[in-house]
C-alpha atoms as a PDB file:
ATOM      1  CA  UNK A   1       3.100  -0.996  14.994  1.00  0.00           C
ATOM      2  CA  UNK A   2       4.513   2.537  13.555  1.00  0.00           C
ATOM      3  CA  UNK A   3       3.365   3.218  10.157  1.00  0.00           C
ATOM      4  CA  UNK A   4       6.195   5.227   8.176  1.00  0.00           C
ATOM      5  CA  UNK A   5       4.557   7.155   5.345  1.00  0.00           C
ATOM      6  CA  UNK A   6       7.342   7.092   1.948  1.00  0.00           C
ATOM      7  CA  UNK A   7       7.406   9.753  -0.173  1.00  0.00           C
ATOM      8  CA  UNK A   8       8.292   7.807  -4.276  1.00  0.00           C
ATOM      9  CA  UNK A   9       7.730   8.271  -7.452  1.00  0.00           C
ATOM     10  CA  UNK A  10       5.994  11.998  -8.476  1.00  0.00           C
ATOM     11  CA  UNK A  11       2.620  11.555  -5.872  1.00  0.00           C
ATOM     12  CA  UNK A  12       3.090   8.170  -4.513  1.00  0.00           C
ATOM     13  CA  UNK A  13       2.848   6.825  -1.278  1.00  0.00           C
ATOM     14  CA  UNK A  14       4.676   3.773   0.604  1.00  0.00           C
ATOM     15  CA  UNK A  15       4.005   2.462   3.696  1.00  0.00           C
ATOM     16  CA  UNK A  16       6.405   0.904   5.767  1.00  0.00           C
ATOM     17  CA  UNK A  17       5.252  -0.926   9.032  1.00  0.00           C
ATOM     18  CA  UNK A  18       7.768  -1.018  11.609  1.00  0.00           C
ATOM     19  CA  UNK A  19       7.853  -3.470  14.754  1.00  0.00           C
ATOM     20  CA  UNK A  20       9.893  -1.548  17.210  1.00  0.00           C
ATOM     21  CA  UNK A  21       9.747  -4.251  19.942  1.00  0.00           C
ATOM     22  CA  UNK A  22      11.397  -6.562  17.332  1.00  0.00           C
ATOM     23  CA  UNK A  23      12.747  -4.239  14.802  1.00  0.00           C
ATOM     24  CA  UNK A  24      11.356  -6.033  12.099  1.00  0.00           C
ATOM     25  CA  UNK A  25       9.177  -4.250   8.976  1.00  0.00           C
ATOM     26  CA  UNK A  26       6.930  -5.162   6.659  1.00  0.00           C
ATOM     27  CA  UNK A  27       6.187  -2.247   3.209  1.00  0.00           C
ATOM     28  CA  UNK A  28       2.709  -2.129   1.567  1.00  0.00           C
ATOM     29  CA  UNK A  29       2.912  -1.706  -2.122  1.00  0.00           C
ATOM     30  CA  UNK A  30       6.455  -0.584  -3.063  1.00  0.00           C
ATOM     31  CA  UNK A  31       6.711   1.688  -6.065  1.00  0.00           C
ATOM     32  CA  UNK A  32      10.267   1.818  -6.116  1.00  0.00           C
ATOM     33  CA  UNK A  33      12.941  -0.222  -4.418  1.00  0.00           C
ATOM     34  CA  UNK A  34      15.444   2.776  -2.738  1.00  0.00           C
ATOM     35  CA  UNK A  35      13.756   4.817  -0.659  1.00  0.00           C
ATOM     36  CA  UNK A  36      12.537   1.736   0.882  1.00  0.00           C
ATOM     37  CA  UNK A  37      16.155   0.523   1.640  1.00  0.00           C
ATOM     38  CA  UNK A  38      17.328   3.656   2.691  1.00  0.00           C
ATOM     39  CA  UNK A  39      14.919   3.801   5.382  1.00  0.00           C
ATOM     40  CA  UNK A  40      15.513  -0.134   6.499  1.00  0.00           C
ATOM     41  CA  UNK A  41      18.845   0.933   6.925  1.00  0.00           C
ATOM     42  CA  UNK A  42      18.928   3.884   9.094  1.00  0.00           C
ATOM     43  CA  UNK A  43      16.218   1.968  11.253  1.00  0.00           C
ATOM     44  CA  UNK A  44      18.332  -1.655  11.128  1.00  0.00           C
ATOM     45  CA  UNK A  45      15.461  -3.060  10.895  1.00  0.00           C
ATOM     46  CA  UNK A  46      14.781  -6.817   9.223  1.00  0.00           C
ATOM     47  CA  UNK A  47      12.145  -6.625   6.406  1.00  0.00           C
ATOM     48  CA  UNK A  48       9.808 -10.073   6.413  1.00  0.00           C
ATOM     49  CA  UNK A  49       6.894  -9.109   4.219  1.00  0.00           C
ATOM     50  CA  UNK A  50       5.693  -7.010   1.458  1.00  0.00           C
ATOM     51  CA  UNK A  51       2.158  -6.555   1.271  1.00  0.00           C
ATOM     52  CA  UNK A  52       1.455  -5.956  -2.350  1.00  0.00           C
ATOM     53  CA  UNK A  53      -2.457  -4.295  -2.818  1.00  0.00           C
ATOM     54  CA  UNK A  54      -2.590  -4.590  -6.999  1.00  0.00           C
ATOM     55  CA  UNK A  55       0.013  -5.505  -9.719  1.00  0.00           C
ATOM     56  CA  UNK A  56       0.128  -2.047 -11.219  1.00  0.00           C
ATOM     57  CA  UNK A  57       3.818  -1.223 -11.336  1.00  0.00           C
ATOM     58  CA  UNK A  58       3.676   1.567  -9.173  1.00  0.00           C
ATOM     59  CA  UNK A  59       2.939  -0.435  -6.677  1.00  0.00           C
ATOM     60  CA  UNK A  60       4.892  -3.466  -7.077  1.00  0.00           C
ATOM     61  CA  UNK A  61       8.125  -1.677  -8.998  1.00  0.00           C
ATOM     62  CA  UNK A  62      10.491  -2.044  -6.301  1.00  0.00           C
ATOM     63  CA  UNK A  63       9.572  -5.909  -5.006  1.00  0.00           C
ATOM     64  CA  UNK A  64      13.031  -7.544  -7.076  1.00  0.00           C
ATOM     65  CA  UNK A  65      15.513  -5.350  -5.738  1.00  0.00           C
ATOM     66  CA  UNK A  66      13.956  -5.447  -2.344  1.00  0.00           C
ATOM     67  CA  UNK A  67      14.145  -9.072  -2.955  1.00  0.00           C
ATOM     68  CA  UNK A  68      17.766  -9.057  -3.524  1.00  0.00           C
ATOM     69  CA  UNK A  69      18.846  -7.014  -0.523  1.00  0.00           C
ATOM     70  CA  UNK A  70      16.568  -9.228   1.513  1.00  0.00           C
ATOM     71  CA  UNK A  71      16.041 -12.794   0.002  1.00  0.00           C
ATOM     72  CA  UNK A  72      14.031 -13.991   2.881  1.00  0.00           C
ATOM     73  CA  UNK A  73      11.068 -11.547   2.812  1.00  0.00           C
ATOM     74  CA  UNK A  74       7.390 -13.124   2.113  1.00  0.00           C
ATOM     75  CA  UNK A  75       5.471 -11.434  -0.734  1.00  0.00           C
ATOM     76  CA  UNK A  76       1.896 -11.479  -0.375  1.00  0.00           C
ATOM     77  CA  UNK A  77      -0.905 -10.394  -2.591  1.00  0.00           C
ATOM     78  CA  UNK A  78      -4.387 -11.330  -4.631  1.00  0.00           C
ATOM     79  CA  UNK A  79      -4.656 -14.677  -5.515  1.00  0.00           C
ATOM     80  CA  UNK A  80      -6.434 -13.237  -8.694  1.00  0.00           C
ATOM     81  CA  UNK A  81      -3.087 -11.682  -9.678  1.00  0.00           C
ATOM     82  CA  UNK A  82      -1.004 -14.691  -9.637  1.00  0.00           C
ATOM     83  CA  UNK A  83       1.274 -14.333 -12.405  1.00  0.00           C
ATOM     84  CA  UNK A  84       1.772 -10.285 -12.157  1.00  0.00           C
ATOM     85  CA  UNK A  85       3.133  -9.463  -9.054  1.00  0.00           C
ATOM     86  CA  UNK A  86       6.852 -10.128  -9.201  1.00  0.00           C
ATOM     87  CA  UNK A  87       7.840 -12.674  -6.234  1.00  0.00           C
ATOM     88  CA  UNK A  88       4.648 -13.544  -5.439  1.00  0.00           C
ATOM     89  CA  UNK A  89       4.374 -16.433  -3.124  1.00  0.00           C
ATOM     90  CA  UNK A  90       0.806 -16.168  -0.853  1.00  0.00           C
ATOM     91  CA  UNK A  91      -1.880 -15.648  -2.601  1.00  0.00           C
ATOM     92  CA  UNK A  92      -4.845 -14.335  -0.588  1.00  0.00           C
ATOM     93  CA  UNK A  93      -8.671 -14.143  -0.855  1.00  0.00           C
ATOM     94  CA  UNK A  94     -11.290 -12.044   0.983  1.00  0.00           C
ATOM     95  CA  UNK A  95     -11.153 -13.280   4.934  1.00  0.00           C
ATOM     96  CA  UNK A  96      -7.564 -14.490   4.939  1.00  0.00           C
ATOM     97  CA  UNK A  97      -5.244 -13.211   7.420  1.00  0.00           C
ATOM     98  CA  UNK A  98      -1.895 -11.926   7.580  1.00  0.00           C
ATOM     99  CA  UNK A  99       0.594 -11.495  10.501  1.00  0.00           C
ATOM    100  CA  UNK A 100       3.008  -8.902  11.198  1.00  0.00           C
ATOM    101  CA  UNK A 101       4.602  -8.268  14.981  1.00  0.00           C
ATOM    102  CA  UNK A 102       1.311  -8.597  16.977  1.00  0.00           C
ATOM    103  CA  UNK A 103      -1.331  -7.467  15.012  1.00  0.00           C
ATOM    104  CA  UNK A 104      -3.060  -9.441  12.428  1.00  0.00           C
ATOM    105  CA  UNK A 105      -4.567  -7.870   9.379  1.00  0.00           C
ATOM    106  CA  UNK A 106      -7.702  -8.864   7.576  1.00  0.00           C
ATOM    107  CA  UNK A 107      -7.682  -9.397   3.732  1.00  0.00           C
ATOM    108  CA  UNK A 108     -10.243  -7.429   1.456  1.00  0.00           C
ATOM    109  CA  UNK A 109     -11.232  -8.139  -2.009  1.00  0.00           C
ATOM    110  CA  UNK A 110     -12.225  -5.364  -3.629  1.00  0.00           C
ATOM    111  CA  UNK A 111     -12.327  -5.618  -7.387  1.00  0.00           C
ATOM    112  CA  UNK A 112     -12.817  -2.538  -9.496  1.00  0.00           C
ATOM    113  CA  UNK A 113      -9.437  -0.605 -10.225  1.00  0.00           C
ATOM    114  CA  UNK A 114      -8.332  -3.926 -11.556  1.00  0.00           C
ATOM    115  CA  UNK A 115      -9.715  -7.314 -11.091  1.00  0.00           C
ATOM    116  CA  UNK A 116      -7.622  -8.874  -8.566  1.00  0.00           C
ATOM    117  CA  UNK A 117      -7.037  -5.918  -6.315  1.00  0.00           C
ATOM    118  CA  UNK A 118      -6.990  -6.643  -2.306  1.00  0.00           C
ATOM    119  CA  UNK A 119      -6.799  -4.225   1.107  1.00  0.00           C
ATOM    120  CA  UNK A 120      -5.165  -5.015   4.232  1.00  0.00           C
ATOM    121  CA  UNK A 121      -6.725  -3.859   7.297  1.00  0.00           C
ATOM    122  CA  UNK A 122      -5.532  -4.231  10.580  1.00  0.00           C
ATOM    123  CA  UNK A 123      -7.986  -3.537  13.581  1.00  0.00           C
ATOM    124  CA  UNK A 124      -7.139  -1.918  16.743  1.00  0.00           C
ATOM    125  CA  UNK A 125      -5.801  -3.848  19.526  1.00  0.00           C
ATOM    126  CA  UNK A 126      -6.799  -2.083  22.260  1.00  0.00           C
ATOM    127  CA  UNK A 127      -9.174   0.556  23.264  1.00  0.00           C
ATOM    128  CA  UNK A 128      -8.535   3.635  21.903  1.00  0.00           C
ATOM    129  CA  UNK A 129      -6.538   2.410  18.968  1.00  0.00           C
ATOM    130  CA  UNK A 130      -7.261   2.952  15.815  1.00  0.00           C
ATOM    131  CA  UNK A 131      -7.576   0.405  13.117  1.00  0.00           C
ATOM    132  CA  UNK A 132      -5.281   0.801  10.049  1.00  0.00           C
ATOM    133  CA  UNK A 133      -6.934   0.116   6.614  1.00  0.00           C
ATOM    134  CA  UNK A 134      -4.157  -0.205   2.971  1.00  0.00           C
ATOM    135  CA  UNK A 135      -6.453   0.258   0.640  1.00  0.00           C
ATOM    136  CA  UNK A 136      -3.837   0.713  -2.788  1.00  0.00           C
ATOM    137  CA  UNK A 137      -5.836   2.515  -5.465  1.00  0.00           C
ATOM    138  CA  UNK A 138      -9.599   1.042  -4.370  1.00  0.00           C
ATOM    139  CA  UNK A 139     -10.150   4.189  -2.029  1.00  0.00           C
ATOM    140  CA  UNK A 140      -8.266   7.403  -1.955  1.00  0.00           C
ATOM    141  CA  UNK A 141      -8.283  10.747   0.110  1.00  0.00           C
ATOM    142  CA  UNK A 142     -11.832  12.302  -1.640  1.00  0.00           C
ATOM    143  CA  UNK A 143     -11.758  10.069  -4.448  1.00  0.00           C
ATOM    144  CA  UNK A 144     -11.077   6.080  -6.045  1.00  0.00           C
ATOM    145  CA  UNK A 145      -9.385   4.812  -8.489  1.00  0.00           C
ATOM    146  CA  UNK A 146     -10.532   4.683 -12.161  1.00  0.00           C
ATOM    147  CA  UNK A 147     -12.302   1.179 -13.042  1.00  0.00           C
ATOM    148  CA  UNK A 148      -9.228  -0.401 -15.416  1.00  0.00           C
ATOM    149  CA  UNK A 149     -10.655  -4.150 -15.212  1.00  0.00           C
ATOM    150  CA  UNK A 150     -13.199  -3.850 -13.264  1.00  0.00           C
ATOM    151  CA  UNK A 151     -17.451  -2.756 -13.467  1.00  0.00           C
ATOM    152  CA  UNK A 152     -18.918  -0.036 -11.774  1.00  0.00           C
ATOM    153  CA  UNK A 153     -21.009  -3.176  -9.655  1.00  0.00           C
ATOM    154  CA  UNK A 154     -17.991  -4.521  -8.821  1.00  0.00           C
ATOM    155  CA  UNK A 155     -16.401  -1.013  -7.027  1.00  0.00           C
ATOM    156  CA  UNK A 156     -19.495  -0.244  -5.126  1.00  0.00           C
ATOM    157  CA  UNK A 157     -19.322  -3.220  -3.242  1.00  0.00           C
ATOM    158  CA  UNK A 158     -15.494  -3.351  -3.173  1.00  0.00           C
ATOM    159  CA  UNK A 159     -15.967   0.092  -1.581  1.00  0.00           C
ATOM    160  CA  UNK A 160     -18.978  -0.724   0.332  1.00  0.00           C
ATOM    161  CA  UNK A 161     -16.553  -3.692   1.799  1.00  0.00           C
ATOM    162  CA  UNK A 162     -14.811  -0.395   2.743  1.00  0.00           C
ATOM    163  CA  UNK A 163     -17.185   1.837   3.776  1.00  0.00           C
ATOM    164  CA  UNK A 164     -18.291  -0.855   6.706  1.00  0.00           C
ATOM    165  CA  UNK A 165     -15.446  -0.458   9.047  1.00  0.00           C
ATOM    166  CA  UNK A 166     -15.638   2.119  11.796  1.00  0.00           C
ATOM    167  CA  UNK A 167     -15.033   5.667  11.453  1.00  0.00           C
ATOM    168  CA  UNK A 168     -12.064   5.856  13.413  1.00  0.00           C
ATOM    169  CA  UNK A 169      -9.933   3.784  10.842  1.00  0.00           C
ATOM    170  CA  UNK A 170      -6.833   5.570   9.132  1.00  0.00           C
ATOM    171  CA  UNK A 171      -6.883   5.096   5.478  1.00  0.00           C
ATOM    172  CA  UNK A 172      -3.600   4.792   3.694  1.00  0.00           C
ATOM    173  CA  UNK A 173      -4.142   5.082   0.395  1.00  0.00           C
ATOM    174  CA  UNK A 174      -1.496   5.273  -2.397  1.00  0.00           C
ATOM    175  CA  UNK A 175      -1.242   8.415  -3.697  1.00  0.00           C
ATOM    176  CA  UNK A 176      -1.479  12.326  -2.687  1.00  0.00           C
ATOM    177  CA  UNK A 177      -4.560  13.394  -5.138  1.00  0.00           C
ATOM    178  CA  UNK A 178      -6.382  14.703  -2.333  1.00  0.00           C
ATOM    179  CA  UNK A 179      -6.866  18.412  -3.425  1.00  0.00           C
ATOM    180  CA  UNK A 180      -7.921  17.749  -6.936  1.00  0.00           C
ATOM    181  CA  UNK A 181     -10.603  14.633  -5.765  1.00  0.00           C
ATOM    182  CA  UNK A 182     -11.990  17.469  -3.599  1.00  0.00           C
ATOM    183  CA  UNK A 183     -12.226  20.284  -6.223  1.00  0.00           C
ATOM    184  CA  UNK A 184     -14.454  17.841  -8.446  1.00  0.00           C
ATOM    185  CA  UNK A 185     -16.281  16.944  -5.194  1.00  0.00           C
ATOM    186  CA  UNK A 186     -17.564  20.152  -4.706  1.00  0.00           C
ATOM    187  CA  UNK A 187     -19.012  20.171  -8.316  1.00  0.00           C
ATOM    188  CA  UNK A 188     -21.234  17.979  -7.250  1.00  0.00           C
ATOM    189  CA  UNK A 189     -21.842  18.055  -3.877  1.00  0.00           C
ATOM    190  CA  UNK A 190     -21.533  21.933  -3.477  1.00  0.00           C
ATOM    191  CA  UNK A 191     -23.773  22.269   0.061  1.00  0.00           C
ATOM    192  CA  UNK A 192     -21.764  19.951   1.755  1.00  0.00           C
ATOM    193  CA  UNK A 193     -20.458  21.944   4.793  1.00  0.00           C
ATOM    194  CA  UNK A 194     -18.170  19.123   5.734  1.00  0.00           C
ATOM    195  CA  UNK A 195     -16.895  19.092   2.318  1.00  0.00           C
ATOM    196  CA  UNK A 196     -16.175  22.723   2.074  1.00  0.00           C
ATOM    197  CA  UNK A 197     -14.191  22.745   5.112  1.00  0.00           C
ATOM    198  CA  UNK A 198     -12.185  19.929   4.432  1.00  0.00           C
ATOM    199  CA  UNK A 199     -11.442  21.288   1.088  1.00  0.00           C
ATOM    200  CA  UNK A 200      -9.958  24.731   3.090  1.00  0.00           C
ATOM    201  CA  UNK A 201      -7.988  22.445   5.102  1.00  0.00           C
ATOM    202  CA  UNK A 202      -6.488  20.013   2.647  1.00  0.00           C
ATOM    203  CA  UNK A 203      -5.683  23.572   0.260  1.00  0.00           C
ATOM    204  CA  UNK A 204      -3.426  24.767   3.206  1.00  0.00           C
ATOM    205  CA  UNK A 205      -2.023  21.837   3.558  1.00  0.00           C
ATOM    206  CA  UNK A 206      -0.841  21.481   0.256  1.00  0.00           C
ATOM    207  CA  UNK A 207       0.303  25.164   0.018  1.00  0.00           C
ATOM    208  CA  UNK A 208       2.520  23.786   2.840  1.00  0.00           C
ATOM    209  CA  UNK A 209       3.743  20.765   1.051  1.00  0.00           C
ATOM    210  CA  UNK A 210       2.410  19.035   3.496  1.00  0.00           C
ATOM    211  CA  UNK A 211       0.686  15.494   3.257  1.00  0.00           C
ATOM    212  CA  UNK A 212      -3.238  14.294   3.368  1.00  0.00           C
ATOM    213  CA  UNK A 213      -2.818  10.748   3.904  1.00  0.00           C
ATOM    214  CA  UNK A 214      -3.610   9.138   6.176  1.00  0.00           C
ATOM    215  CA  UNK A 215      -7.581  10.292   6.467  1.00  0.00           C
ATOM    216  CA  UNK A 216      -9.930   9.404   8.660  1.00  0.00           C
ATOM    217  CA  UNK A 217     -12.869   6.740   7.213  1.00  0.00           C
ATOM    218  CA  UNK A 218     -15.460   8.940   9.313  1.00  0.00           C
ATOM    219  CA  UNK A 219     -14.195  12.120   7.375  1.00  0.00           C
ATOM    220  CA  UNK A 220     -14.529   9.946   4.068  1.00  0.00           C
ATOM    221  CA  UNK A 221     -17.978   8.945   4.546  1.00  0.00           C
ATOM    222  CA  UNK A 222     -19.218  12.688   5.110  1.00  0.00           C
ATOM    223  CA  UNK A 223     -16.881  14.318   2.223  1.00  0.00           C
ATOM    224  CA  UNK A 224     -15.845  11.500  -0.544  1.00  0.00           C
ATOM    225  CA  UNK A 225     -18.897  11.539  -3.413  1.00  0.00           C
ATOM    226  CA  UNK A 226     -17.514   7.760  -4.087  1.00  0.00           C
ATOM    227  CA  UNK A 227     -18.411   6.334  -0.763  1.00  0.00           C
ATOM    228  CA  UNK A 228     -21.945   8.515  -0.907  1.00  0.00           C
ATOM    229  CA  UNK A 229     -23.740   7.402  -3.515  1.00  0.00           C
ATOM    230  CA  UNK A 230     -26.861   6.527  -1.794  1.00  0.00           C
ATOM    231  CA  UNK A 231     -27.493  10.421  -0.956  1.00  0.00           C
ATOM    232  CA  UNK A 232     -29.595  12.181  -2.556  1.00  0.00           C
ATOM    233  CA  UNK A 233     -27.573  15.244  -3.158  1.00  0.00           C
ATOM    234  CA  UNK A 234     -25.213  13.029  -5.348  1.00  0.00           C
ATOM    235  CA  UNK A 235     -28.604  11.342  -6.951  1.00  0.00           C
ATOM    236  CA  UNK A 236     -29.796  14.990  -7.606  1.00  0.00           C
ATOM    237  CA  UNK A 237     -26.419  16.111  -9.539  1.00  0.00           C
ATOM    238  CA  UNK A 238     -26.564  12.495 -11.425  1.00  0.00           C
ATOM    239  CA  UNK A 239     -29.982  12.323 -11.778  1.00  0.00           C
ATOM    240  CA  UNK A 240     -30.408   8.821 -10.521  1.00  0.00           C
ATOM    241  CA  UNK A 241     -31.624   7.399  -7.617  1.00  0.00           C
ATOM    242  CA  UNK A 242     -29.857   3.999  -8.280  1.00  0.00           C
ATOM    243  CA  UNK A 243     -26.826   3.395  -6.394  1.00  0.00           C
ATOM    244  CA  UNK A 244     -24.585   1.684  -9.055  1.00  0.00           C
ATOM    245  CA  UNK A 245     -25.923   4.300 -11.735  1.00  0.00           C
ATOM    246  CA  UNK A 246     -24.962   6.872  -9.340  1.00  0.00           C
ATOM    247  CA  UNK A 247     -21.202   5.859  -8.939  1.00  0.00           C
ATOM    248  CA  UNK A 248     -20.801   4.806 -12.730  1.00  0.00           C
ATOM    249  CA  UNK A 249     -21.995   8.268 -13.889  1.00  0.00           C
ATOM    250  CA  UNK A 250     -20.057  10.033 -10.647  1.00  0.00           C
ATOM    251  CA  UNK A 251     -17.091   7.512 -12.360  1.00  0.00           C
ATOM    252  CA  UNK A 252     -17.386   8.969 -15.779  1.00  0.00           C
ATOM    253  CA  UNK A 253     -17.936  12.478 -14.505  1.00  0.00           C
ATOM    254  CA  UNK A 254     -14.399  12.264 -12.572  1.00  0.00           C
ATOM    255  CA  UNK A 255     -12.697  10.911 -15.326  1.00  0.00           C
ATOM    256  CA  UNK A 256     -13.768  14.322 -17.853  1.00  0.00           C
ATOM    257  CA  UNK A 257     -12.827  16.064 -14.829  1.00  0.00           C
END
């Protein structure tokens, strides 16, 4: 399975996942309907699925005029947004499964940016794979998404959901706000040699126009301040030692930022 990263919108990001054996696709979270047609057509490749994360219309904007140009596609997302994803016909929970080519992709709920938001992560099939996590706006590059419905209880287990799977796991989450997630991370996690260097890196990236996403899980358990809230470095610059309190006040901090 190929993963084609779309450029849409101002920063997002749309995935498209491309069977070459069959030259079928399937496109996580489609902000906007053309660029994802454009490249379906130069690839002549059948769509069958779109994998919708969250019901926020960056994510979901382009699902009726993909519809049109392809009547037969399956739209999947959150059984808790039933009602706001446009097309919606499967409505998942946490454990379900969904099948694309020949890999199968575990469902996530992970409640928190809003309340009915879902991941799709599909494990290696072989050794030496990696697994392949599409995480919408739960987790992103440094960062996570603001809490719109959801508590700060509710996003520290939807990310702790996250934080579980092994290091080696690309995360492809929606949107390039990797530099600016890092300059507030190193406001309050300022000794973190792992941090600082990935903050060089992703600044000469940028100054290349290049992208950040996909990351590496590993990377975002030693440099994201959202996925480390049990350390005491983050406890120290939140003063708390409790793990929700931690994240909520990290939360709030992030959103002044």
């Amino acid at each position: 399975m190929q993963v084609i990263r779309i450029a849409a919108l101002s920063d997002n990001y749309i995935f498209l996942l491309h069977d070459l054996k069959q030259n079928i696709a399937a496109v996580v979270d489609p902000a906007e309907a053309e660029p994802v047609l454009k490249k379906l057509k130069e690839l002549k490749a059948e769509l069958v699925a779109i994998f919708n994360t969250h019901h926020h219309q960056d994510h979901v904007g382009g699902n009726k005029q993909i519809m049109q140009q392809f009547p037969q596609v399956t739209v999947y997302g959150g059984a808790e947004d039933q009602g706001r994803i446009p097309g919606q016909q499967v409505f998942l929970q946490q454990g379900d499964r969904v099948h694309f080519a020949d890999r199968i992709g575990e469902v996530f709920f992970i409640p928190g940016h809003t309340r009915a938001h879902i991941a799709y992560y599909f494990p290696p099939t072989q050794v030496g794979e990696t697994g392949d996590l599409f995480c919408g706006d739960t987790l992103f590059a440094g960062g996570c998404g603001r809490l719109f419905e959801g508590t700060p209880t509710q996003m520290v287990d939807s990310l702790g959901k996250l934080r579980s799977l092994p290091d080696d796991t690309h995360v492809w989450c929606a949107h390039e706000y990797t530099l600016k997630n890092l300059q507030f991370a190193l406001t309050v996690d300022s000794d973190n040699a792992n941090l600082q260097s990935r903050y060089d890196e992703v600044k000469a990236y940028r100054s290349r126009g290049e992208a950040t996403v996909p990351s590496l899980l590993g990377v975002e358990k030693l440099t994201n301040p959202f996925l480390r809230w049990d350390q005491p470095a983050l406890q120290s610059a939140t003063k708390t030692r409790e793990p929700v309190q931690t994240f909520a006040r990290l939360r709030g901090m992030k959103d002044q930022f």
